[in-house]
N, C-alpha and C. Protein backbone atom coordinates (compact mmCIF):
# COMPACT_ATOMS: atom_id res chain seq x y z
N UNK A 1 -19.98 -4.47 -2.37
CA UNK A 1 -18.57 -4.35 -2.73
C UNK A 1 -17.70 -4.91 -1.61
N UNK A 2 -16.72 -5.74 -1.89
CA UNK A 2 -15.63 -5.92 -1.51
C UNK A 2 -14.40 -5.04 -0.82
N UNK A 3 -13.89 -4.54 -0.06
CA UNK A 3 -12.81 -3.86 -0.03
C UNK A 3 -11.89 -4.36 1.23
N UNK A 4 -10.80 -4.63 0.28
CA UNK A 4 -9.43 -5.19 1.10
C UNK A 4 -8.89 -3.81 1.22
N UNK A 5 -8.11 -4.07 2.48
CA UNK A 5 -7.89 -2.62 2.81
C UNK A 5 -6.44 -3.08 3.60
N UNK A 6 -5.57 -2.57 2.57
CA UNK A 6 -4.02 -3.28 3.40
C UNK A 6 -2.91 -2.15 3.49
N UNK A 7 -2.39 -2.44 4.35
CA UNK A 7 -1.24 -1.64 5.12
C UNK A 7 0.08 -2.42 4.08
N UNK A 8 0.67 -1.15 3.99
CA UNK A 8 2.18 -1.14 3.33
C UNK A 8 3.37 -2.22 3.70
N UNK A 9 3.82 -2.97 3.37
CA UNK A 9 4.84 -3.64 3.68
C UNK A 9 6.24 -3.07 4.47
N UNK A 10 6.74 -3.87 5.44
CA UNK A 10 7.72 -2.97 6.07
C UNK A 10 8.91 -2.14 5.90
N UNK A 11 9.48 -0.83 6.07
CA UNK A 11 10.41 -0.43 5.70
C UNK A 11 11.22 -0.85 6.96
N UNK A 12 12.56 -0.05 6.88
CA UNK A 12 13.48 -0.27 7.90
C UNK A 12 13.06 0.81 8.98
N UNK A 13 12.63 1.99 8.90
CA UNK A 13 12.03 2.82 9.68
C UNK A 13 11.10 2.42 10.51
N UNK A 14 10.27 1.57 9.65
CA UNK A 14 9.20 0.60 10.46
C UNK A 14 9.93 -0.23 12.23
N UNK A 15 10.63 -0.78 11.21
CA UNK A 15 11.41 -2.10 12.35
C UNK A 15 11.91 -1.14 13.36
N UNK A 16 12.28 0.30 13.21
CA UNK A 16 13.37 0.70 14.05
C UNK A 16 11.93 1.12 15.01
N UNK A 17 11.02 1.31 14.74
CA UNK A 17 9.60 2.08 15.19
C UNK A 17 10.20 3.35 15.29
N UNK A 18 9.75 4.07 14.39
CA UNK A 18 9.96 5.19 14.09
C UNK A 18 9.25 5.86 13.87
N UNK A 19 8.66 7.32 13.96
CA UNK A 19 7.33 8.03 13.25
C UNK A 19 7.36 8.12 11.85
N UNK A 20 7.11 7.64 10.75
CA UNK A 20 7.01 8.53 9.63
C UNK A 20 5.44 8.78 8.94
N UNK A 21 5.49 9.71 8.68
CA UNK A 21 4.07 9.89 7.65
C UNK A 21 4.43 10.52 6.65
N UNK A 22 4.89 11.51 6.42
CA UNK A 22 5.31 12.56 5.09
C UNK A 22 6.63 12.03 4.73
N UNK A 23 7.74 11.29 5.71
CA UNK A 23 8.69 10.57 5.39
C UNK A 23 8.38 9.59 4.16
N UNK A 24 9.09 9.07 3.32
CA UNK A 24 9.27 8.77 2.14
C UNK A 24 10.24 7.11 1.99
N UNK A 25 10.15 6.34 2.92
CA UNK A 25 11.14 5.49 2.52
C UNK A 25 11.01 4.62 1.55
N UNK A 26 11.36 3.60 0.87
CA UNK A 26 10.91 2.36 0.61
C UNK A 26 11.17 1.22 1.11
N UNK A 27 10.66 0.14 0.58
CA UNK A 27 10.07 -1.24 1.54
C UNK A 27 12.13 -1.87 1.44
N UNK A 28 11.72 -2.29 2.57
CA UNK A 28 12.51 -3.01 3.06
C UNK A 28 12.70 -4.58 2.50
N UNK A 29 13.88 -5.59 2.56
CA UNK A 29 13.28 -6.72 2.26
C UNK A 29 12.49 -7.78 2.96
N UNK A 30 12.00 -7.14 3.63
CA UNK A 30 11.26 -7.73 4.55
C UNK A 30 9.67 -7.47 4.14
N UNK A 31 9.85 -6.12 3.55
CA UNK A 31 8.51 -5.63 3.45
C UNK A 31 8.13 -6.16 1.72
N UNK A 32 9.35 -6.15 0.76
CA UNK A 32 9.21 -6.48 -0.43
C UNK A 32 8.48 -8.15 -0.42
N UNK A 33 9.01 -8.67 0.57
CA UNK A 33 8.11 -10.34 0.86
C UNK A 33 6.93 -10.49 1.37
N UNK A 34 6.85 -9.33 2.28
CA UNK A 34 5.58 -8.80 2.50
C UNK A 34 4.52 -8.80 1.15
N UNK A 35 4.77 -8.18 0.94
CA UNK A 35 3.96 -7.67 -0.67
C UNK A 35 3.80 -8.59 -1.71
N UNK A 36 4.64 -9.28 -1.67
CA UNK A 36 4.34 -10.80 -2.47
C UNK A 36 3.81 -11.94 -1.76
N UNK A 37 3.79 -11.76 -0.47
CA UNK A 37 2.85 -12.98 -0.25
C UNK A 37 1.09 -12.48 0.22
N UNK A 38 0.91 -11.26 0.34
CA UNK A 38 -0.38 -10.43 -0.34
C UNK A 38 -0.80 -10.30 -1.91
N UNK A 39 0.25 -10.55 -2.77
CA UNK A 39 -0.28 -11.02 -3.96
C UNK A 39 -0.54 -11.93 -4.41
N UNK A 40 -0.06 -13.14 -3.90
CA UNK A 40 -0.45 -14.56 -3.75
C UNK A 40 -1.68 -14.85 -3.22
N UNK A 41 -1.75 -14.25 -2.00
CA UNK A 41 -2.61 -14.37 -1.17
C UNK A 41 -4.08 -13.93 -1.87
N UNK A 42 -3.88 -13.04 -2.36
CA UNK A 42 -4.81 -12.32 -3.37
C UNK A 42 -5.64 -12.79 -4.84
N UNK A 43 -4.21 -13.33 -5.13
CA UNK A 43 -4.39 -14.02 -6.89
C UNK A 43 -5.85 -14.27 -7.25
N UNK A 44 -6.13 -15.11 -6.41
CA UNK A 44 -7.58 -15.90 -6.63
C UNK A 44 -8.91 -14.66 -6.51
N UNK A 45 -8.51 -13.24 -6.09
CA UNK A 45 -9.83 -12.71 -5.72
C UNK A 45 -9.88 -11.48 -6.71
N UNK A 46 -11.54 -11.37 -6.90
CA UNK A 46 -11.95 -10.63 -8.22
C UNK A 46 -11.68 -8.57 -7.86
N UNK A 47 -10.50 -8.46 -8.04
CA UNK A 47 -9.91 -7.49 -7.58
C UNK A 47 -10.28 -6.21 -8.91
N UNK A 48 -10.83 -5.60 -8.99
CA UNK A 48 -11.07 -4.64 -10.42
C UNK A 48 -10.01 -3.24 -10.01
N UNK A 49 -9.58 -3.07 -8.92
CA UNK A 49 -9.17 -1.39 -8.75
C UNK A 49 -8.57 -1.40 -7.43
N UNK A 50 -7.21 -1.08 -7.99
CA UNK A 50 -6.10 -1.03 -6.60
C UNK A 50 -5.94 0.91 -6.78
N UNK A 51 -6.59 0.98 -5.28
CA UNK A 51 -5.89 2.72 -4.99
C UNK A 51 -5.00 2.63 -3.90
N UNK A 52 -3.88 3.27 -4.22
CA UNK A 52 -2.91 3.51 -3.21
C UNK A 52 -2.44 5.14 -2.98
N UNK A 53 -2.02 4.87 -1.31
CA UNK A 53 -1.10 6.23 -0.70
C UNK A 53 -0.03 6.59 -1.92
N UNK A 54 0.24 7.98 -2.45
CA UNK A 54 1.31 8.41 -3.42
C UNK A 54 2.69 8.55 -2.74
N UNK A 55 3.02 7.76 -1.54
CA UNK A 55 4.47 8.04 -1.23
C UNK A 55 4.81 6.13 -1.09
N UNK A 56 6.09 6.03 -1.36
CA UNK A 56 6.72 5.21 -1.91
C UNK A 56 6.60 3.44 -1.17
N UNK A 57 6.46 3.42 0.09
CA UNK A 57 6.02 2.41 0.67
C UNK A 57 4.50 1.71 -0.02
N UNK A 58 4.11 2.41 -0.17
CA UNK A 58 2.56 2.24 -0.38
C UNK A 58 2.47 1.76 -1.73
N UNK A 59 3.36 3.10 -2.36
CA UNK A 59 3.10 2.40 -3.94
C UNK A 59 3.81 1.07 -4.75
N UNK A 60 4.99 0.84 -3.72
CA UNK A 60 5.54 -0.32 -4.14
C UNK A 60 4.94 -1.74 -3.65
N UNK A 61 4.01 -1.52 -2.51
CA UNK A 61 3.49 -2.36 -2.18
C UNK A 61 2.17 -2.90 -3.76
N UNK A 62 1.23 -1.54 -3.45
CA UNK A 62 0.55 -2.08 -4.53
C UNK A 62 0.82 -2.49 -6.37
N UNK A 63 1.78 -2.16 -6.50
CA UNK A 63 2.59 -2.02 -7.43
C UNK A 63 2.46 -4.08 -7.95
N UNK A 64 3.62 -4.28 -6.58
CA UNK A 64 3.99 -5.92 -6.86
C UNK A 64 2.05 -6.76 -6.70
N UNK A 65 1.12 -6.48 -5.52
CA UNK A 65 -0.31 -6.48 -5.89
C UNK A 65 -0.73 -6.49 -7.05
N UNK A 66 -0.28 -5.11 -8.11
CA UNK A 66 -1.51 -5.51 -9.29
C UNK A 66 -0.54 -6.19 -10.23
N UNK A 67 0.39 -6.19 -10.29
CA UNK A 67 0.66 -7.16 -11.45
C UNK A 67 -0.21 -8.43 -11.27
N UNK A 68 -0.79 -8.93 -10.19
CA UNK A 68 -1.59 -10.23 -10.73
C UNK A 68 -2.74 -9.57 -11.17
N UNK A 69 -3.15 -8.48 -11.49
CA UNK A 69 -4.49 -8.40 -12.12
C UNK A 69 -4.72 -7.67 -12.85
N UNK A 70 -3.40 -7.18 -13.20
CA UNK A 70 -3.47 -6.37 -14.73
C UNK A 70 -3.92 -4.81 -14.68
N UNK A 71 -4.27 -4.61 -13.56
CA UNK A 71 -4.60 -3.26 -13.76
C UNK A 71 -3.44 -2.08 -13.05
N UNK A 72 -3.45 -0.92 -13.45
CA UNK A 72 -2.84 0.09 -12.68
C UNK A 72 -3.26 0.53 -11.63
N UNK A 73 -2.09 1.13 -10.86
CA UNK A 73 -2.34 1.00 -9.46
C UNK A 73 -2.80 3.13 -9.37
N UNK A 74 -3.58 3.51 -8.96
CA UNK A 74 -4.46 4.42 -8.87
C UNK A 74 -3.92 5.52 -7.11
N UNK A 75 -2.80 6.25 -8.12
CA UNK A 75 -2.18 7.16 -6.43
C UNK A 75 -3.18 7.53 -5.77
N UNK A 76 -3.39 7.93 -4.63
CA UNK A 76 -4.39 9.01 -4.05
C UNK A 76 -3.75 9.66 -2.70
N UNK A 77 -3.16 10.77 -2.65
CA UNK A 77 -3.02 11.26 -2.00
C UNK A 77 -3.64 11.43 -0.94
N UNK A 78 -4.66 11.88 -0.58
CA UNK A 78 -5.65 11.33 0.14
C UNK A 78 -5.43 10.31 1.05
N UNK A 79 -4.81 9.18 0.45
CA UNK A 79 -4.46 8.27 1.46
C UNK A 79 -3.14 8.24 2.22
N UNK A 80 -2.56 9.17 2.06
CA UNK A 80 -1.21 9.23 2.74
C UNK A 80 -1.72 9.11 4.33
N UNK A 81 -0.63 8.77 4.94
CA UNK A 81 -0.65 8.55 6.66
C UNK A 81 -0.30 10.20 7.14
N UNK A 82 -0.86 10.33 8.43
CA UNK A 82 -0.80 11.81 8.79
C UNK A 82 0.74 12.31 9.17
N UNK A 83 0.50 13.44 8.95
CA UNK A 83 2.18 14.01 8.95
C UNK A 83 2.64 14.61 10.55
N UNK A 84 3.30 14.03 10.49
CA UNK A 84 3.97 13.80 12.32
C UNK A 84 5.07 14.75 12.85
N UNK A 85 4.99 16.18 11.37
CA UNK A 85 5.37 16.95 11.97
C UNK A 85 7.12 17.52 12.47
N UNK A 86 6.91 17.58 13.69
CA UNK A 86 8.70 17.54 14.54
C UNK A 86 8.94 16.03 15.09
N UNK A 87 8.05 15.76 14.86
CA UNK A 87 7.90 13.83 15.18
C UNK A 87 8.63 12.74 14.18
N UNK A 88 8.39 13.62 12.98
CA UNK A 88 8.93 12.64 11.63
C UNK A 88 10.21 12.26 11.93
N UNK A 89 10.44 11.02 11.49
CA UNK A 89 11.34 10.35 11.40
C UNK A 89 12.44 9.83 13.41
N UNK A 90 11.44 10.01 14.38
CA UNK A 90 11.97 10.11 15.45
C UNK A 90 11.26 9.09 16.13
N UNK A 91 12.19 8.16 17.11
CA UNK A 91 11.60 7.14 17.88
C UNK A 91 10.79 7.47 18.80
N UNK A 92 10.21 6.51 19.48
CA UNK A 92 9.41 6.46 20.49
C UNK A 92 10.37 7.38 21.77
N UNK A 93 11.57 6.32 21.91
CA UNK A 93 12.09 6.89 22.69
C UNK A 93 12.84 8.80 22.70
N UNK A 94 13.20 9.21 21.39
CA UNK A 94 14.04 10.08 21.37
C UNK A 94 12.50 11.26 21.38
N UNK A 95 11.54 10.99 21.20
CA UNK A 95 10.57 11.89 20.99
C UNK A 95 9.67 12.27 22.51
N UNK A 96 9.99 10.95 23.20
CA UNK A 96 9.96 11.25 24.93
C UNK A 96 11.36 12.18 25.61
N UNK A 97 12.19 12.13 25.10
CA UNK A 97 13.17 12.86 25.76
C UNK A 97 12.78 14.39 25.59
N UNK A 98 12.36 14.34 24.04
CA UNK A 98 12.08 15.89 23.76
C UNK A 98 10.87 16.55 24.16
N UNK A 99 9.61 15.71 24.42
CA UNK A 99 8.31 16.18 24.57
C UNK A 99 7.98 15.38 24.77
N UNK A 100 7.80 14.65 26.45
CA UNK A 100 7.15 13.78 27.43
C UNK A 100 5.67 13.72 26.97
N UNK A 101 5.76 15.14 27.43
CA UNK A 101 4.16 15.97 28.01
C UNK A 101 3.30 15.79 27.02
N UNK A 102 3.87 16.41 25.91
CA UNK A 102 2.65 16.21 24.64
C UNK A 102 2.76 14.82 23.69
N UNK A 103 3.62 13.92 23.65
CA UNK A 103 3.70 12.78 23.31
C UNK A 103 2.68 11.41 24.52
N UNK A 104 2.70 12.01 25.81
CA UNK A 104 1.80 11.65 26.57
C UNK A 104 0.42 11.79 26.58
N UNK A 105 -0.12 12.49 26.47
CA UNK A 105 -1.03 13.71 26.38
C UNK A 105 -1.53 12.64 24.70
N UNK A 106 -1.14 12.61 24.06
CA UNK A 106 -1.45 12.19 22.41
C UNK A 106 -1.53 10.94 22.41
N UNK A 107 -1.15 10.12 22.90
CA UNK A 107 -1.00 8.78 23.22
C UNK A 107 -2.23 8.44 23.85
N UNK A 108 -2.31 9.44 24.47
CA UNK A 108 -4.17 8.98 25.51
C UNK A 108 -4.95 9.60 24.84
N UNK A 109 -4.77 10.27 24.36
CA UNK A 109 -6.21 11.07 23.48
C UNK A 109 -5.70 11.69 21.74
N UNK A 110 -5.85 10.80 21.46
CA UNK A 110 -5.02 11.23 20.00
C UNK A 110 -5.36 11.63 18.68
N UNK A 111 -7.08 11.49 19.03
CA UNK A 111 -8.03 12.53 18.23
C UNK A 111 -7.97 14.25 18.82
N UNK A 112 -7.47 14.14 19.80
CA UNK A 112 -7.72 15.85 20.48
C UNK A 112 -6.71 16.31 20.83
N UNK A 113 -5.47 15.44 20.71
CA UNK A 113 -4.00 16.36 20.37
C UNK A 113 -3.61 16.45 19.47
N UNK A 114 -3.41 17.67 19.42
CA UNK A 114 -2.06 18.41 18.26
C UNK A 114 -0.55 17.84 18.28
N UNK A 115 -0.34 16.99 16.89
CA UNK A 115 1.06 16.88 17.08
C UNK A 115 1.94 17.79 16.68
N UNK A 116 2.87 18.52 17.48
CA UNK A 116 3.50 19.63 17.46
C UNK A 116 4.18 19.73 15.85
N UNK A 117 3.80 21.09 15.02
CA UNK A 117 4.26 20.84 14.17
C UNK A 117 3.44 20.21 12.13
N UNK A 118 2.54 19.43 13.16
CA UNK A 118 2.19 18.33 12.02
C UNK A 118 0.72 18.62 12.06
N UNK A 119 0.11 17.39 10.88
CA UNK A 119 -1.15 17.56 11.14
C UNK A 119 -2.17 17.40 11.88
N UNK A 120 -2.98 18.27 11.92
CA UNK A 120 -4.01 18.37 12.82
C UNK A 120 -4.91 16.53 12.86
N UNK A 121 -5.83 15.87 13.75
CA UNK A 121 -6.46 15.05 13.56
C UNK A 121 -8.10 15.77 12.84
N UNK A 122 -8.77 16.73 13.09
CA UNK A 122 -9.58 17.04 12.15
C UNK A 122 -9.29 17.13 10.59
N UNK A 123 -8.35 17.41 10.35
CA UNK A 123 -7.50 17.47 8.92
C UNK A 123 -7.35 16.37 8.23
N UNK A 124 -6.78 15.35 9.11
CA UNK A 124 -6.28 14.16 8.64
C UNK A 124 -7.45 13.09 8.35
N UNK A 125 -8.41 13.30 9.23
CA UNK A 125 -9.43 12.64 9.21
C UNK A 125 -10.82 12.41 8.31
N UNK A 126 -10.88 14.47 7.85
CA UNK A 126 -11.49 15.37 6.89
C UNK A 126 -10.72 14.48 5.45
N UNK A 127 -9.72 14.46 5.60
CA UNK A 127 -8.62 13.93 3.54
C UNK A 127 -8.52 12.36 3.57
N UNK A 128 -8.60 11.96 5.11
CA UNK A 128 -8.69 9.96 4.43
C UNK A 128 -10.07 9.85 4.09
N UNK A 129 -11.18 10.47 4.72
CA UNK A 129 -12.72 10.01 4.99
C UNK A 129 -12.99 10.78 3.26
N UNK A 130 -12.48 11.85 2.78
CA UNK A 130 -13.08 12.62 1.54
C UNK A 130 -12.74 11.65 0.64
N UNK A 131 -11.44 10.97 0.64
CA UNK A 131 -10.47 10.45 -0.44
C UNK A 131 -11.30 9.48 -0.05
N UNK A 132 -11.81 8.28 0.71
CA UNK A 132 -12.43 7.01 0.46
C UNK A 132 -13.91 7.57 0.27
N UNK A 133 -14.59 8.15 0.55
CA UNK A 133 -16.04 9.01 -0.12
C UNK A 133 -15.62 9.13 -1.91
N UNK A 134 -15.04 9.34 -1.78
CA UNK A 134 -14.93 9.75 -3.72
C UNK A 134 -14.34 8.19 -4.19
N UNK A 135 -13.44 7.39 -3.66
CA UNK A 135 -13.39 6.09 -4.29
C UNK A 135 -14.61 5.24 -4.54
N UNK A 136 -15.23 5.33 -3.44
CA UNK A 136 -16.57 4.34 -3.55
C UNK A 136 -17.33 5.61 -4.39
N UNK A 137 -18.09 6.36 -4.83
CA UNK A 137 -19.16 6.99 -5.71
C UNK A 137 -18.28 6.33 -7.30
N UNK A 138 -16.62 6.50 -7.11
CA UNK A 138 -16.01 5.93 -8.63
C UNK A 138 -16.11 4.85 -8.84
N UNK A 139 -16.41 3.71 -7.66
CA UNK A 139 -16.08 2.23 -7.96
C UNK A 139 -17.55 1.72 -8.50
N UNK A 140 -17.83 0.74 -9.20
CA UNK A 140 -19.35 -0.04 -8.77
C UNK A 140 -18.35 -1.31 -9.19
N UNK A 141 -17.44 -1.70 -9.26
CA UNK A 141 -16.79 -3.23 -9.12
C UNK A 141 -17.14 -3.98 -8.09
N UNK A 142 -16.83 -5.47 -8.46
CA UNK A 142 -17.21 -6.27 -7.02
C UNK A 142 -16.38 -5.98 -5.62
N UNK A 143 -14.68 -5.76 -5.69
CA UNK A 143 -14.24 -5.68 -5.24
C UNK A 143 -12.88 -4.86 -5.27
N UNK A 144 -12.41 -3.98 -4.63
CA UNK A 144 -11.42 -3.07 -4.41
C UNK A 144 -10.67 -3.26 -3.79
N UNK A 145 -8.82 -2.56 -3.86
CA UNK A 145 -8.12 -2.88 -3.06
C UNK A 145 -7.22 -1.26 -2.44
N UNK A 146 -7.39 -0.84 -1.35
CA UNK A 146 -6.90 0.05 -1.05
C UNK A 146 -5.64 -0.15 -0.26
N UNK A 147 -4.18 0.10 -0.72
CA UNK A 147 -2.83 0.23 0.21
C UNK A 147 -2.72 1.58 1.05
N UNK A 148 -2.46 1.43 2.20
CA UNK A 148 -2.20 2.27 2.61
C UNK A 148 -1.57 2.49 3.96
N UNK A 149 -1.57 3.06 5.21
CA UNK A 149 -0.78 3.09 6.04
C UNK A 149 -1.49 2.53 7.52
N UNK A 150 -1.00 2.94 8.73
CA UNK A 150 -1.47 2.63 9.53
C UNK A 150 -2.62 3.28 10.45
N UNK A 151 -2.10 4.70 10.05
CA UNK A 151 -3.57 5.40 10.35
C UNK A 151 -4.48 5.87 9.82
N UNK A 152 -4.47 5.81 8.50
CA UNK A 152 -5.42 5.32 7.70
C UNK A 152 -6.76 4.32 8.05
N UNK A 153 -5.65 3.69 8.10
CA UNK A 153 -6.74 2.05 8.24
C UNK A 153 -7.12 2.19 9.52
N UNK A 154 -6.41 2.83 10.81
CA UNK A 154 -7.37 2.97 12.00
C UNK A 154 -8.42 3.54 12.17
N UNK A 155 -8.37 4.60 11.07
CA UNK A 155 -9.20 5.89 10.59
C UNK A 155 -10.58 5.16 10.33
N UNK A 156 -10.26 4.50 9.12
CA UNK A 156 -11.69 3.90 8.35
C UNK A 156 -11.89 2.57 9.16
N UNK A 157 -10.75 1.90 9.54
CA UNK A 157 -11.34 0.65 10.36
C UNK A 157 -12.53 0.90 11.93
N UNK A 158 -12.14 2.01 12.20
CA UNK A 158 -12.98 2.31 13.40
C UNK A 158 -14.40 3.46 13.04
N UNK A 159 -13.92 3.61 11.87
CA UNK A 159 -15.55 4.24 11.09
C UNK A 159 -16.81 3.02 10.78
N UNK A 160 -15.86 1.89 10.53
CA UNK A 160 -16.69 0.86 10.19
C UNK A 160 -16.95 -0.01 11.81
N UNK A 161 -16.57 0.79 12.56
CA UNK A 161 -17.05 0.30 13.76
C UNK A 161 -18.03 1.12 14.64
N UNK A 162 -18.35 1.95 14.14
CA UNK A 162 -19.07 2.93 14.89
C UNK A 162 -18.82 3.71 15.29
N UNK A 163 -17.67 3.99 14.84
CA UNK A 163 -16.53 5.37 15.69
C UNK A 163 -16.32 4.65 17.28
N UNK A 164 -16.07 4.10 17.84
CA UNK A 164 -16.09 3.52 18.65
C UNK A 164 -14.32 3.99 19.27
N UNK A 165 -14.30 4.75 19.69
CA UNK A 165 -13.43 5.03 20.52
C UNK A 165 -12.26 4.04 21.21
N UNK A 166 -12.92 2.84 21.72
CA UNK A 166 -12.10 2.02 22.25
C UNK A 166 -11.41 0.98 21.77
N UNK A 167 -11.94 0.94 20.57
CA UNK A 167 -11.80 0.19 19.05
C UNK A 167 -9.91 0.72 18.76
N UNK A 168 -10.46 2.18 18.54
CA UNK A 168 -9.70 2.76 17.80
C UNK A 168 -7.97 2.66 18.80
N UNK A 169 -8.43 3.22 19.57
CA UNK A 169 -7.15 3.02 20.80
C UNK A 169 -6.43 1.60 20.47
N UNK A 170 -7.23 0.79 20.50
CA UNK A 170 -6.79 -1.00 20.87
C UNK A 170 -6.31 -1.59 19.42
N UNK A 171 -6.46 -1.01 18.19
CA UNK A 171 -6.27 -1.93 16.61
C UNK A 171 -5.38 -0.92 16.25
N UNK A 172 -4.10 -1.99 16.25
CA UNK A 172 -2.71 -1.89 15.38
C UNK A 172 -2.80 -2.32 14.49
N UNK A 173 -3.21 -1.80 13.09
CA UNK A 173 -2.75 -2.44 11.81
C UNK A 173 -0.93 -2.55 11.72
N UNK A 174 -1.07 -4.14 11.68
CA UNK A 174 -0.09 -4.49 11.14
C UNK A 174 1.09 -4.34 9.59
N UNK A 175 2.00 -4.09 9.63
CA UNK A 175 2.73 -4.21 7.99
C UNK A 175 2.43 -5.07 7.46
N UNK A 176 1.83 -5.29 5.91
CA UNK A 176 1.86 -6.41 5.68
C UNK A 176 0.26 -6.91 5.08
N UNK A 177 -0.53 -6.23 6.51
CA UNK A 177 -1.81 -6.63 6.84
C UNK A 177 -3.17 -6.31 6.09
N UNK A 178 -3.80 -7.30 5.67
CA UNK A 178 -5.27 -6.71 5.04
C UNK A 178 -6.68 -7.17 6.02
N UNK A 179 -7.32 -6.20 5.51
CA UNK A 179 -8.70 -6.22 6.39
C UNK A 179 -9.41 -6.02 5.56
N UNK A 180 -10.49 -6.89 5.91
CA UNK A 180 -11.82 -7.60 4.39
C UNK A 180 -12.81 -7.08 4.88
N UNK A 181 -13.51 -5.98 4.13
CA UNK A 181 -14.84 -5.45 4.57
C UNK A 181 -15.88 -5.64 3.14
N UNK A 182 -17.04 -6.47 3.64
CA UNK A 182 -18.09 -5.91 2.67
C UNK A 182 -18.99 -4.90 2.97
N UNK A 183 -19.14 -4.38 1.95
CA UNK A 183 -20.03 -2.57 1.78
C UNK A 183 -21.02 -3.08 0.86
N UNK A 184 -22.23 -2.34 1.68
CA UNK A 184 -23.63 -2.46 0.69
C UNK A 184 -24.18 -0.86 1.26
N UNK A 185 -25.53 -0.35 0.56
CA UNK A 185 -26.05 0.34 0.93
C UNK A 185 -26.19 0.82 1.83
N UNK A 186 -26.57 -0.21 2.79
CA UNK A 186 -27.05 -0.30 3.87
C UNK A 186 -25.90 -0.30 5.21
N UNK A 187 -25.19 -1.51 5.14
CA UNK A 187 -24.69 -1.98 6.35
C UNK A 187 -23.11 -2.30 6.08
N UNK A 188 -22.51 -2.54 6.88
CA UNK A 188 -20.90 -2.98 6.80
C UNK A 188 -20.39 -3.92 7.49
N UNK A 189 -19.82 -4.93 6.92
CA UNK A 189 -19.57 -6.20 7.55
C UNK A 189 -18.35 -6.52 7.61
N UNK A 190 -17.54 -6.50 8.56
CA UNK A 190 -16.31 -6.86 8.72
C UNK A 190 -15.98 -8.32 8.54
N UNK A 191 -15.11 -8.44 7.47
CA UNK A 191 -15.01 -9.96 7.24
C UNK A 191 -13.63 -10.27 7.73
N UNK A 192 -12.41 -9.81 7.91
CA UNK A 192 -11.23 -10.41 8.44
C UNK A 192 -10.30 -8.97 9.21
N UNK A 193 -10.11 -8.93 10.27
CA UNK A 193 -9.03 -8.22 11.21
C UNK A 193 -7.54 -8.74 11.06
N UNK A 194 -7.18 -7.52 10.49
CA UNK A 194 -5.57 -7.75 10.65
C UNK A 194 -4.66 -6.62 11.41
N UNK A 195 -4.53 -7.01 12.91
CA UNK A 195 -4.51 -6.26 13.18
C UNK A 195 -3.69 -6.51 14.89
N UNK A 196 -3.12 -5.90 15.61
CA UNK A 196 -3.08 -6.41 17.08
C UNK A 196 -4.25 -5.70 18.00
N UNK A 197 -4.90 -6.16 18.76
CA UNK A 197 -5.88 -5.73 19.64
C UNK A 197 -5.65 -5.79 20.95
């Protein structure tokens, strides 16, 4: 199997770099062009089953996606991005004024901090990894398309790396961005990084 695995097109929250996960915006026009030149980009490939995050970035992304392939786009909660808590909706900067220490502290180790407030990383990790476990036992298509966020895709992109720790730290999924993995029985092959490293 196939699985493109793409990050949401940009909102304005995005641009401002902002935290959101349980935040709710929609795409920006920046991000709406986003999303159409991933369906272009796409057209040509044997796509059977788009699942997307159920909050509004995500779904409008895959939304403008399946119209080239006719099928409905498949919510999953599950894939939502983790919830950030007293963090939501707050910059880099305004979230250092309030909590140096534990915004520091999370930044270096961000599987083993608690973001104040929000969800846990065992939690978050437990509902993306369950929610893509139950897509693949539903799929046997050639190829799949999952929308979704940014830690998401760091989530499963660094599962398909070995859990690799240093992986995970270093890959920014980009807005916009898809990452091409083939899945067999056996083994996992990373076919395209979209991503900053």
């Amino acid at each position: 199997m196939r699985l493109y695995l793409i990050r949401h097109g940009e909102t304005k929250l995005n641009k401002e770099f902002r935290f959101i996960g349980r935040t709710d915006p929609a795409l920006s026009e920046q991000g709406e062009s986003q999303a159409r030149a991933l369906a272009e980009r796409l057209a040509d490939e044997d796509i059977s089953a788009i699942y997307a995050s159920d909050l509004l970035r995500a779904t409008q992304t895959a939304s403008i996606i399946a119209d080239n392939f006719g099928v409905d786009v498949i919510e999953t909660e599950g894939l939502r991005e983790i919830d950030f808590g007293d963090w939501e909706g707050l910059s880099y900067n305004e979230i250092m004024e309030r909590d140096k220490e534990t915004l520091d502290s999370w930044i270096e180790n961000p599987t083993g901090v608690d973001i104040p407030g929000g969800e846990s990383w065992p939690a978050f990790a437990a509902r993306v990894n369950a929610a893509f476990d139950d897509i693949l036992k539903n799929e046997d298509g050639d190829a799949i398309a999952l929308v979704t966020h940014g830690g998401p895709i760091k989530l499963l992109m660094t599962r398909f790396h070995g859990g690799d720790p240093h992986f995970f730290k270093s890959f920014w999924p980009q807005p916009g961005g898809v990452n091409i993995v083939e899945i067999d029985d056996k083994t996992v092959n990373v076919i395209e990084l979209s991503g900053i490293r």
